[in-house]
Every structure is written in C-alpha cells, then in structure tokens.
C-alpha atoms as a PDB file:
ATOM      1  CA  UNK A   1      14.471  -8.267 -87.477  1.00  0.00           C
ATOM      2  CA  UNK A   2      18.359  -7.827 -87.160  1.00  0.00           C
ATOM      3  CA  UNK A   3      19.500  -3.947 -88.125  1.00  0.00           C
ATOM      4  CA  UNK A   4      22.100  -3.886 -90.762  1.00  0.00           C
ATOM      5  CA  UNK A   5      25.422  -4.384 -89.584  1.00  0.00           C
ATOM      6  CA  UNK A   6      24.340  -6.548 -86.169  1.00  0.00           C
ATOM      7  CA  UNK A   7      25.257  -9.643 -87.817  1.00  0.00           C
ATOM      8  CA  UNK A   8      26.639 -11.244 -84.605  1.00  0.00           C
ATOM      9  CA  UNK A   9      26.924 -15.044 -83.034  1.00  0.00           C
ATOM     10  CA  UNK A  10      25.372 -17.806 -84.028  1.00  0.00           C
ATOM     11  CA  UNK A  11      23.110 -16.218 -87.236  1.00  0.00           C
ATOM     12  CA  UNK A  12      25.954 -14.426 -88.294  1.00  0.00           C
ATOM     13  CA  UNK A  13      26.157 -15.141 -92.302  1.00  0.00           C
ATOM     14  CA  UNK A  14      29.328 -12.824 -92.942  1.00  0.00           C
ATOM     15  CA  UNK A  15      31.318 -14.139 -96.186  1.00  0.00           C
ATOM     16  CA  UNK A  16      28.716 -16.135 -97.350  1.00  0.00           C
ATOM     17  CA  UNK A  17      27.076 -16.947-100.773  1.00  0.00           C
ATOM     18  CA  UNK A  18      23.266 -17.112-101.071  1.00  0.00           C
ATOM     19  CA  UNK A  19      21.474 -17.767-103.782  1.00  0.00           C
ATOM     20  CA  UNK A  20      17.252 -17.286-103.437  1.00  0.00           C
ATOM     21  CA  UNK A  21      15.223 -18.112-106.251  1.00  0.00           C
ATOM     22  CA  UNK A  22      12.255 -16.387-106.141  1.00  0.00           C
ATOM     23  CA  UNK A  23      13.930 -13.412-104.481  1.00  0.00           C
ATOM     24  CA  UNK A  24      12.464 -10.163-105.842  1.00  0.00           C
ATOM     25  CA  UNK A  25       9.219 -10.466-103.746  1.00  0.00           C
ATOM     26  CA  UNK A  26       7.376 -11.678-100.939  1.00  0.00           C
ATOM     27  CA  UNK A  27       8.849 -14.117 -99.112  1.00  0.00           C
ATOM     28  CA  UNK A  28      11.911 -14.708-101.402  1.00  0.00           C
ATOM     29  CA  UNK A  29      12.490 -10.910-100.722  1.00  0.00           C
ATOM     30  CA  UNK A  30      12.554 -11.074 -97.094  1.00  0.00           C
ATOM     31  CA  UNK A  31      14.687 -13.762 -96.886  1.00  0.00           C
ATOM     32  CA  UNK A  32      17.262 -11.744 -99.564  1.00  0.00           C
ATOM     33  CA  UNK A  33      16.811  -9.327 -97.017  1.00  0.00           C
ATOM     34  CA  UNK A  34      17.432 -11.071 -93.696  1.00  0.00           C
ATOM     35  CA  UNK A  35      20.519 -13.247 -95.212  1.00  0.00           C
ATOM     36  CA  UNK A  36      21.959  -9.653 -96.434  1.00  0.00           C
ATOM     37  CA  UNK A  37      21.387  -7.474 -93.195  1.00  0.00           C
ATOM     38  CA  UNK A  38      23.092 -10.607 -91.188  1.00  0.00           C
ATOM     39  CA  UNK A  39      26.358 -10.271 -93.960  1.00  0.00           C
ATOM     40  CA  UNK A  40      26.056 -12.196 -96.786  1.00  0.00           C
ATOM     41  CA  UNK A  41      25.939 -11.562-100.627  1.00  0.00           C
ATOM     42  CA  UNK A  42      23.055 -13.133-101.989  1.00  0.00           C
ATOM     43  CA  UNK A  43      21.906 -13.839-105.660  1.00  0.00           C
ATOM     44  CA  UNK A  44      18.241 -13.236-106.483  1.00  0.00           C
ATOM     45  CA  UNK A  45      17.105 -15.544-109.369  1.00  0.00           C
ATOM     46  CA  UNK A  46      13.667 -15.418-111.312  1.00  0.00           C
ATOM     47  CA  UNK A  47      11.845 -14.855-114.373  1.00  0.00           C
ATOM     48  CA  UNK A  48      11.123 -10.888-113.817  1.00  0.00           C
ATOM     49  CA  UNK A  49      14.590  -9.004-113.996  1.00  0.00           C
ATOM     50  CA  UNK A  50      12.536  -5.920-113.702  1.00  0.00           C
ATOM     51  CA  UNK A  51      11.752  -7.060-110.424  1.00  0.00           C
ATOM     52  CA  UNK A  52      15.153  -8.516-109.183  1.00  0.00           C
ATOM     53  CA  UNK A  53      16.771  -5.546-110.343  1.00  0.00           C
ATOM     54  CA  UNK A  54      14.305  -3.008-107.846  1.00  0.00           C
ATOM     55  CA  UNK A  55      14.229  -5.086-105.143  1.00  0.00           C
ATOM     56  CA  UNK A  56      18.173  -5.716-105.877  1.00  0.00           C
ATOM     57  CA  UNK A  57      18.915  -1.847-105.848  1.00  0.00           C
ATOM     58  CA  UNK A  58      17.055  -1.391-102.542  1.00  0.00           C
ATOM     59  CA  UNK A  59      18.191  -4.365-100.432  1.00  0.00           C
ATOM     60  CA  UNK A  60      22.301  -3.337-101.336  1.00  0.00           C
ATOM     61  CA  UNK A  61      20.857   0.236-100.276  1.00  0.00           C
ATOM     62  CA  UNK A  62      19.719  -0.452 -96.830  1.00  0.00           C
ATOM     63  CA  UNK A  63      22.357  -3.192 -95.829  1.00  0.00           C
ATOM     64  CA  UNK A  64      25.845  -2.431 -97.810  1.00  0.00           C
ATOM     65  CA  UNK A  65      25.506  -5.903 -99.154  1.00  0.00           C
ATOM     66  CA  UNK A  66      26.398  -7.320-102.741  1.00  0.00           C
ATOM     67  CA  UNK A  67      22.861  -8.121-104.417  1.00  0.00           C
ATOM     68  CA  UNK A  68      22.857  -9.825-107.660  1.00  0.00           C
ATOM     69  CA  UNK A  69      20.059  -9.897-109.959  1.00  0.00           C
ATOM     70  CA  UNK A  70      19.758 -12.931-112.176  1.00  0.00           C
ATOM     71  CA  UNK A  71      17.175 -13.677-114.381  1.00  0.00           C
ATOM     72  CA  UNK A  72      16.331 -17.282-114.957  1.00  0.00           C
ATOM     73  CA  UNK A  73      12.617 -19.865-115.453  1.00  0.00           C
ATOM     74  CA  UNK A  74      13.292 -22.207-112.713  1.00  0.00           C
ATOM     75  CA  UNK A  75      10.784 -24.418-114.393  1.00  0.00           C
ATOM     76  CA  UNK A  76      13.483 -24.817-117.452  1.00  0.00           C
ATOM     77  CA  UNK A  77      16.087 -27.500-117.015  1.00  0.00           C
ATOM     78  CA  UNK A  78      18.804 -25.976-119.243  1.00  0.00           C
ATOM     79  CA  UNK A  79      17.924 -22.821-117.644  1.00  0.00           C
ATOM     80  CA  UNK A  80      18.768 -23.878-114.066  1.00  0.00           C
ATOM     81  CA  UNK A  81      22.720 -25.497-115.521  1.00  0.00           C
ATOM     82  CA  UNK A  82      22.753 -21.833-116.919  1.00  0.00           C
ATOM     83  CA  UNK A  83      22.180 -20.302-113.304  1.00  0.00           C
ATOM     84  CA  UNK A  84      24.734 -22.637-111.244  1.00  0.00           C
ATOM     85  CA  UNK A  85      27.577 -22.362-114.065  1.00  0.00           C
ATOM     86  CA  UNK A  86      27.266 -18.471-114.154  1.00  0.00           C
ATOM     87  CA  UNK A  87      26.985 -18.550-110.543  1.00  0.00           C
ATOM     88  CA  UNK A  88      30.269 -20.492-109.822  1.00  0.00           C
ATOM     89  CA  UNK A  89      32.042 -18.376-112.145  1.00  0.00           C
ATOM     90  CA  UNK A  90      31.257 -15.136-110.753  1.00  0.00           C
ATOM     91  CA  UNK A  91      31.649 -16.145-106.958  1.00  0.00           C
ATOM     92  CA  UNK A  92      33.163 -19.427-107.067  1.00  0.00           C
ATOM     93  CA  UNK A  93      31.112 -20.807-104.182  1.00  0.00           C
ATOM     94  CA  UNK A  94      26.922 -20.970-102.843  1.00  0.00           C
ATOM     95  CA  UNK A  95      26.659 -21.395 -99.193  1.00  0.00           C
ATOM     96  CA  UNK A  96      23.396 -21.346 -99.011  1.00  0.00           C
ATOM     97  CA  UNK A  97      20.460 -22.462-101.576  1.00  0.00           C
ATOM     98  CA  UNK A  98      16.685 -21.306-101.366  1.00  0.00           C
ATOM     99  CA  UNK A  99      14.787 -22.796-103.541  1.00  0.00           C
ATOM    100  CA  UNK A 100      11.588 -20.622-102.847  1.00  0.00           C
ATOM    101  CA  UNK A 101      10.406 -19.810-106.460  1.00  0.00           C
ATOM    102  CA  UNK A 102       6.900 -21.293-107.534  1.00  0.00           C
ATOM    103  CA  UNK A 103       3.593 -20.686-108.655  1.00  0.00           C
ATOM    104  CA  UNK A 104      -0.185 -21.852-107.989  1.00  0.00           C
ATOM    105  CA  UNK A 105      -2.216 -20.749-111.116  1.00  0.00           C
ATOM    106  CA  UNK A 106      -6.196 -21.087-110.925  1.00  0.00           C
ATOM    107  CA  UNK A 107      -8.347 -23.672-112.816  1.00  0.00           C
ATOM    108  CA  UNK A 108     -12.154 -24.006-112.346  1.00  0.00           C
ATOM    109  CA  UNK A 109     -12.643 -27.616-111.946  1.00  0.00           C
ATOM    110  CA  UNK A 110      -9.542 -30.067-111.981  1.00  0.00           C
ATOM    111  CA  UNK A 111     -11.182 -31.622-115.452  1.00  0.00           C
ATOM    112  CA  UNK A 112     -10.025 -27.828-116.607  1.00  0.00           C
ATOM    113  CA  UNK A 113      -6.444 -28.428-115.374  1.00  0.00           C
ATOM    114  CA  UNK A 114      -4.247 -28.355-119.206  1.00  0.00           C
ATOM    115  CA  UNK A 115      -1.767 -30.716-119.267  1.00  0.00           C
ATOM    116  CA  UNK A 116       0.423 -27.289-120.434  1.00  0.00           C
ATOM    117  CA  UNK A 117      -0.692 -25.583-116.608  1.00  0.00           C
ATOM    118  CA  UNK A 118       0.211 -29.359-115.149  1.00  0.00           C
ATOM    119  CA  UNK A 119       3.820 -29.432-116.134  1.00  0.00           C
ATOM    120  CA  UNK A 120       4.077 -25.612-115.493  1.00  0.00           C
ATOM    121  CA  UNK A 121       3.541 -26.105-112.178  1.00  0.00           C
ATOM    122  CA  UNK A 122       5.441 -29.544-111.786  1.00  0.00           C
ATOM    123  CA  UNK A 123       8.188 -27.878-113.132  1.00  0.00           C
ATOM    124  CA  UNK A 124       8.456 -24.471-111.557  1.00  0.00           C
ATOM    125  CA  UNK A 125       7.796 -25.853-107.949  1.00  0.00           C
ATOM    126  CA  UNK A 126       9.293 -29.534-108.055  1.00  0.00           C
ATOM    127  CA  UNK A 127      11.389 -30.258-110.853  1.00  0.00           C
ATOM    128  CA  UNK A 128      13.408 -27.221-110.390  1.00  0.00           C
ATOM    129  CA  UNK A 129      14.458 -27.379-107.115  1.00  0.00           C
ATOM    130  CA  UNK A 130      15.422 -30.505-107.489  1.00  0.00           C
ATOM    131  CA  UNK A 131      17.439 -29.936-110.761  1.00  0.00           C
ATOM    132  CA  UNK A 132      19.398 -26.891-109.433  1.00  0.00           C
ATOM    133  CA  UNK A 133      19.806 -28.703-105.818  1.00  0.00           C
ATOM    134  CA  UNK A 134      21.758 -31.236-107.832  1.00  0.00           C
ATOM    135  CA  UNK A 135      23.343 -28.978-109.215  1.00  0.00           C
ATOM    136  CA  UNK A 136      24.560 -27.010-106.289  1.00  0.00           C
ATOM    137  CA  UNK A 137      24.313 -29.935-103.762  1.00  0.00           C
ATOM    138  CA  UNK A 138      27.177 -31.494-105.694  1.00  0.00           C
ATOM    139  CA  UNK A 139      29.407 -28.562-105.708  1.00  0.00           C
ATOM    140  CA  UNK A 140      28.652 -27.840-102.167  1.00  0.00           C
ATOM    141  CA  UNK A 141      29.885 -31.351-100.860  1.00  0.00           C
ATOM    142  CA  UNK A 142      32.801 -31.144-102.500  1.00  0.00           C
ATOM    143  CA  UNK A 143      33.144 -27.771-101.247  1.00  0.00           C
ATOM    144  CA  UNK A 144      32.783 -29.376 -97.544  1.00  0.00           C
ATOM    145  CA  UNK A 145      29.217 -27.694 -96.394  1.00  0.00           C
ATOM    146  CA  UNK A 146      26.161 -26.116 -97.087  1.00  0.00           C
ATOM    147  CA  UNK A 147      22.717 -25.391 -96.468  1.00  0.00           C
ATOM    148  CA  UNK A 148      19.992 -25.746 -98.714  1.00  0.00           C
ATOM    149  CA  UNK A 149      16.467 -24.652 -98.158  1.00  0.00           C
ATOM    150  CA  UNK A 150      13.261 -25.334 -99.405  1.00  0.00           C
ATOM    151  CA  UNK A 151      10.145 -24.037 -99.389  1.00  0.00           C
ATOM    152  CA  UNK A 152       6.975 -25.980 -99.389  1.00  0.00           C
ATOM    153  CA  UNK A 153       3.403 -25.663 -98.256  1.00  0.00           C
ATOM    154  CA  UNK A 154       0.761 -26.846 -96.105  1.00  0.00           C
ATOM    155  CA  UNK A 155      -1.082 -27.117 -99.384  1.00  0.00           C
ATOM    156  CA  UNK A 156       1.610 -30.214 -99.369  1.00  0.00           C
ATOM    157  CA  UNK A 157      -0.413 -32.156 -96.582  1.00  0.00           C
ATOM    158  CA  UNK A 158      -3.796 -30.423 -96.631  1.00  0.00           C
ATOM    159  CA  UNK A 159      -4.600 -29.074 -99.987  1.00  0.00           C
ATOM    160  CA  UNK A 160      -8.028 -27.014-100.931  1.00  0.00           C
ATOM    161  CA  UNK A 161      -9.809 -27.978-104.055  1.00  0.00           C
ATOM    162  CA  UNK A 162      -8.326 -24.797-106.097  1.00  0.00           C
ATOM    163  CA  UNK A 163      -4.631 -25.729-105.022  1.00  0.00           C
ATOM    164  CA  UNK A 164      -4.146 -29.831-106.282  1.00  0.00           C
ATOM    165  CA  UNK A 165      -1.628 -29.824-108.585  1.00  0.00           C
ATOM    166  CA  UNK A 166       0.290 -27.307-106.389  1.00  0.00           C
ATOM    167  CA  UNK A 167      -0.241 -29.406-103.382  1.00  0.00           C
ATOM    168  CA  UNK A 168       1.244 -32.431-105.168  1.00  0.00           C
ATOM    169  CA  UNK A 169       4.203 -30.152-106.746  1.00  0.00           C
ATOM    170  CA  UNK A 170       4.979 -29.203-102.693  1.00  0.00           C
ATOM    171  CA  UNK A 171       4.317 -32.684-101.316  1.00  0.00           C
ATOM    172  CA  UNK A 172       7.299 -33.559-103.688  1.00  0.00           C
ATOM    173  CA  UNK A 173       9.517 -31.129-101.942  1.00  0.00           C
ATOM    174  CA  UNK A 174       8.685 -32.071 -98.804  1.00  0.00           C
ATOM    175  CA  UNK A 175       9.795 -36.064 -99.767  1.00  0.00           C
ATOM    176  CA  UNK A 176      13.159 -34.534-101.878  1.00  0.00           C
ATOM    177  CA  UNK A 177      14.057 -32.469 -98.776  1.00  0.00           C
ATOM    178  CA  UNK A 178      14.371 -36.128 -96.762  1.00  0.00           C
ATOM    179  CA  UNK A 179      15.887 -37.847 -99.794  1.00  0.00           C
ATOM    180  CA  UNK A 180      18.349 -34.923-100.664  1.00  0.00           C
ATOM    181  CA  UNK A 181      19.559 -34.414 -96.811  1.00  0.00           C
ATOM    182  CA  UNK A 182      20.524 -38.381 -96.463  1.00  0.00           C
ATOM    183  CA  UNK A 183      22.332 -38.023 -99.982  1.00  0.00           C
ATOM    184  CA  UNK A 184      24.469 -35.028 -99.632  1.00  0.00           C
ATOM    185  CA  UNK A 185      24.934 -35.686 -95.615  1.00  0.00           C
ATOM    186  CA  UNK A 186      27.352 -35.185 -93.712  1.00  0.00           C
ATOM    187  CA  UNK A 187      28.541 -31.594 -95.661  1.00  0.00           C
ATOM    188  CA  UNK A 188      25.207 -30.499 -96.854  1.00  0.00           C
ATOM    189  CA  UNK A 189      21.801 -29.590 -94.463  1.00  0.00           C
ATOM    190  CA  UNK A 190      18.943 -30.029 -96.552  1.00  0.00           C
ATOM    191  CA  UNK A 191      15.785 -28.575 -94.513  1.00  0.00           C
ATOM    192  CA  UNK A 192      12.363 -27.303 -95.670  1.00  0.00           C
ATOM    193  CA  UNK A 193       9.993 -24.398 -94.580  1.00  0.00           C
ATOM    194  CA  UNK A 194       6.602 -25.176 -94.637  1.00  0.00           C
ATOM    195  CA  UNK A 195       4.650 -21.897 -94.594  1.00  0.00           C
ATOM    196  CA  UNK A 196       1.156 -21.855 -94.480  1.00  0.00           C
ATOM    197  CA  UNK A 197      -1.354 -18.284 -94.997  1.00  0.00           C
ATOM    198  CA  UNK A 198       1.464 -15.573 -95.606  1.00  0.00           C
ATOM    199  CA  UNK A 199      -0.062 -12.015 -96.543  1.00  0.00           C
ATOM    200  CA  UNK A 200       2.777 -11.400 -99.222  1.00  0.00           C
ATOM    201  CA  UNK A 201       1.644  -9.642-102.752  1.00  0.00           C
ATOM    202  CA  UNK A 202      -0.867 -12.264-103.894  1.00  0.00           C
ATOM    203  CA  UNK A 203      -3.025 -11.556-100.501  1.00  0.00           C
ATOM    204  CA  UNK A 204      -4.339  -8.376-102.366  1.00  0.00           C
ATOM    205  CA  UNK A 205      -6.288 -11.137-104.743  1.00  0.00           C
ATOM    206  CA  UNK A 206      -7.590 -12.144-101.608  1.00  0.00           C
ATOM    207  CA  UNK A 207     -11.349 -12.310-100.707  1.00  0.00           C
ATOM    208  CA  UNK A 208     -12.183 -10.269 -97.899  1.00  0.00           C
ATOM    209  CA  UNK A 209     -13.541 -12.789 -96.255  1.00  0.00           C
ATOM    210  CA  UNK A 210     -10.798 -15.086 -96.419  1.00  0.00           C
ATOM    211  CA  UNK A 211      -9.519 -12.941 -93.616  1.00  0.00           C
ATOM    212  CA  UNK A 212     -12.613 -13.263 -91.254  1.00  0.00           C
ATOM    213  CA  UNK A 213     -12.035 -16.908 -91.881  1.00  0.00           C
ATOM    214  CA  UNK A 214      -8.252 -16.850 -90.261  1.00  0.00           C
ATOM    215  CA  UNK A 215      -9.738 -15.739 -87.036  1.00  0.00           C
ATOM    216  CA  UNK A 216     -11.629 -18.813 -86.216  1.00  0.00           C
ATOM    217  CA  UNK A 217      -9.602 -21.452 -89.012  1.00  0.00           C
ATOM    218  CA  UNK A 218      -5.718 -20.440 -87.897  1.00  0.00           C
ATOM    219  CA  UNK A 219      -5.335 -20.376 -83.587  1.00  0.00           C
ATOM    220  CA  UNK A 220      -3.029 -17.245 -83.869  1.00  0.00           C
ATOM    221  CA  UNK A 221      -5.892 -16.008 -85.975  1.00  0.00           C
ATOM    222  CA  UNK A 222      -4.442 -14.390 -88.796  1.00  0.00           C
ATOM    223  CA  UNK A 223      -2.282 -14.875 -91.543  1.00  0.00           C
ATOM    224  CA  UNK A 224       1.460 -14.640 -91.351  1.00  0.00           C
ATOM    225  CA  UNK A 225       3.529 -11.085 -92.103  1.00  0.00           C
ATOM    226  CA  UNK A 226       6.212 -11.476 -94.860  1.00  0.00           C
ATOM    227  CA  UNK A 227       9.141 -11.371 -92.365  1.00  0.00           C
ATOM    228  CA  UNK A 228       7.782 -13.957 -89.927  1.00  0.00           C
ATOM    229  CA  UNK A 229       9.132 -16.281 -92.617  1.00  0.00           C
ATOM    230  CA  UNK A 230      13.116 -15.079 -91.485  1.00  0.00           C
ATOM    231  CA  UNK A 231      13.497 -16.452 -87.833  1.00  0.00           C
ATOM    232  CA  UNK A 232      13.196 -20.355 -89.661  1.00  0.00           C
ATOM    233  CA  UNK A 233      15.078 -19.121 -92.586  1.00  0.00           C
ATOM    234  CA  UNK A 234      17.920 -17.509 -90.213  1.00  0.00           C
ATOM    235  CA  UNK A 235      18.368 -20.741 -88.174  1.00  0.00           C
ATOM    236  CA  UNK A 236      18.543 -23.148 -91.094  1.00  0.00           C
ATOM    237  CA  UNK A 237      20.657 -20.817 -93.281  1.00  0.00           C
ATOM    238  CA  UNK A 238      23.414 -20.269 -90.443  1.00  0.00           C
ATOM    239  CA  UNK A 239      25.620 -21.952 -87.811  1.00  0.00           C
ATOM    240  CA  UNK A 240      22.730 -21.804 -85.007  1.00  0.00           C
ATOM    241  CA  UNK A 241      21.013 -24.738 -87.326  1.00  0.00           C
ATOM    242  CA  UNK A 242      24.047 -26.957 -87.833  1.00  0.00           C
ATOM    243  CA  UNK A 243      22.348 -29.514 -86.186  1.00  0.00           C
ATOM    244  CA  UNK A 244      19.201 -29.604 -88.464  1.00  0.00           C
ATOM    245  CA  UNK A 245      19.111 -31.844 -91.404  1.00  0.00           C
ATOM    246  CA  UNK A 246      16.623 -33.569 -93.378  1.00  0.00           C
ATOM    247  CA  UNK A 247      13.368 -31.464 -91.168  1.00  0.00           C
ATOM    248  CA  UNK A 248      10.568 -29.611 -92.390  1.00  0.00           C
ATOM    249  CA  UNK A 249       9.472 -26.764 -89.987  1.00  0.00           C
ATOM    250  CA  UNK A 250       5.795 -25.551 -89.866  1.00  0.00           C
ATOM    251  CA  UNK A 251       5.140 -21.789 -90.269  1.00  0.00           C
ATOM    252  CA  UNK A 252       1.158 -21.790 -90.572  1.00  0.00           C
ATOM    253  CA  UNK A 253       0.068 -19.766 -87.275  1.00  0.00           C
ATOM    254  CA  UNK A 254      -0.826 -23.521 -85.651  1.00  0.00           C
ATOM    255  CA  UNK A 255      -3.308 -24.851 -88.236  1.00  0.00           C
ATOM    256  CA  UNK A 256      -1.238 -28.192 -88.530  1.00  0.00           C
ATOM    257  CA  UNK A 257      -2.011 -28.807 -85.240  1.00  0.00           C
ATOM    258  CA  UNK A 258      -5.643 -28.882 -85.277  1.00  0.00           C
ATOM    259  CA  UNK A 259      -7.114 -32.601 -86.333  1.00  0.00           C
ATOM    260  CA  UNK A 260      -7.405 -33.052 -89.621  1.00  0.00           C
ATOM    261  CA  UNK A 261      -5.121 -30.500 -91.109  1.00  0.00           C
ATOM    262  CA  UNK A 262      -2.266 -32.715 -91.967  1.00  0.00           C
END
C-alpha cells in the first residue's frame, strides 16, 4: 500500500471528492484509506457515527487528508437525497462514488426469511446504491466525469443457502453496474468489485473451520486481507482506469474460476 504523501502518476487522486458508504470499517475503511493516502478528501457515510467518527479521526491522522463523517441508512430513500444535497453543499463536487455499504443478516430456513429482513436487505444493498448513484451520477455528468464504484459479491453468481436474499440484492448490482455505465457514458465509469471471502470484522463470527475449508475450496487458499480490496479500488477510482466502464472485476482468491462457481 502507497505511504502517505506518494500519491504519484497514474493513481494519483489529489483534489478529488470521494464519497464511501460503508466507510468506517472493513473494506469501506480501507478503501477511505487508500483514496486518502493517494490525496483525496473522502466522505464516510453510514448508520454508526460512532464509528465514522473513530475511523474518521484516525485516517485524517495518518494521511493529512480531510475525512468527513456522515451519518446516513443507505437503505432509506429520503435519507440518501439528504446525503447528496449536504454533500454538494459542503464540497460542491463527488469524484468518486463507492457504494460499498450492505448487510447479510442470518435466517434459519428461507420459509423464516420476514418480509421486514427481505426489504432490509433489498434496500440497504440494491435499492440504495442505485438511488444515491442517481443521484450523484446526474450531477457528475453534468459535472463532465466520474467514477462510481460498486461493490458486489460472489454470493451474486454463486450464493450458499444462508446468503439468498443477499445474493439476489448483489446480483442486482452487478446488472445496475452495466445499465448505469451505458446511461451516464461517456463522463461517468460505472465499474463493480466483486469480492469474494474477505477476513474483515465479521470473520471473527467465523467458524473455525470455515478456514480449513479455504485451503482446499479457494486456489490461493485463504481468504482475502482487508487491503487486498485497494489495488481494484485504486485503478477504477483514478486516471490508470479511464478506460474501464461498465466491468465487474473478481476479487475471490480464484474461486470463480473453478467449474461451477459462477
């Protein structure tokens, strides 16, 4: 990962806006991170301000940058016109959007799946991106460029029994991201990250055994560290992607290329 202040060449993101939703933690953090060390100002947006506001203070600590903390339910419509409107106000522009946010709640049999956890999770994962996307798409093409990121899941083409309504929130994303880069072309790149095992905060809930599995289910054998999410984010947030529009790029340690996993 870049040290603070070698924001050089083609991933250089000096002057720029971000906004990451999602960005207090895992890999919403290390993206605020990345963006930040390689000189941009980034907004973090979630539920938790608790959360923004910690991982705010130490991000402007170790990089010099401007880190805002702004609290905000993707999952709420009004909410996300909320967001963009105080956004534009207070730095008149987003350069780049990460729509990263979302949630995958457990059920025990889909027959136990409440239509109130259903539209929680159709709404945090899906239907906000999309609203604040068309929110911030629009502004950005009339601005003359952009880059807007999301962040989907191999759950989206290969999804376990404990992950459906998830996997169809993500499989959504994955069809916007093609929709939204032909609509807002040619001054907005629309691109998707596709992670797939990451070992971010919600690993702790993890079975130990779910490890063991990695070594014989994933070819690189393991599950993905939080900031092997920032090479992908780097390229599609910056100059060095401009390029890339309208492509979803697979970070699940090779899994997608075995047969039968999507």
């Amino acid at each position: 990962m870049a040290e603070t202040g070698a924001a050089a060449g083609p991933f250089d993101l000096t002057g720029k806006i971000a906004l990451v939703t999602g960005g207090g933690r895992g890999l919403g953090r290390e993206m605020t991170l990345a963006f930040a060390q390689h000189g941009a100002d980034v907004i973090i947006a979630s539920r938790k301000l608790d959360v923004l506001e910690q991982a705010a203070a130490e991000i402007a600590e170790v990089t010099g940058r401007t880190i805002t903390p702004m609290q905000c339910h993707v999952g709420q419509w009004d909410a996300l016109g909320v967001l963009a409107d105080e956004v534009y106000e207070r730095f008149g522009r987003v350069d780049v959007l990460v729509n990263n946010a979302g949630m995958s709640p457990l059920y025990d049999s889909p027959s136990a799946v409440t239509e109130d956890l259903w539209r929680k999770v159709i709404d945090v994962n899906l239907t906000g991106p999309w609203r604040l996307s068309a929110l911030i798409g629009e502004r950005m093409q009339r601005a003359g460029g952009g880059s807007i990121i999301n962040v989907s899941s191999t759950a989206s083409v290969s999804p376990s029994a404990a992950e459906l309504p998830y996997g169809a929130a993500k499989a959504g994303i994955n069809n916007l991201t093609a929709g939204l880069a032909k609509t807002f072309a040619p001054e907005v790149r629309v691109n998707c990250l596709m992670p797939g095992p990451f070992a971010t905060d919600i690993s702790k809930a993890w079975h130990p055994g779910v490890f063991e599995h990695f070594k014989t289910a994933v070819p690189l054998q393991r599950a993905g560290e939080p900031h092997e999410i920032v090479g992908a984010a780097l390229l599609l947030a910056s100059d060095a992607g401009s390029y890339i529009t309208g492509s979803i790029i697979r970070l699940d340690g090779g899994v997608s290329g075995i047969a039968g996993n999507g």
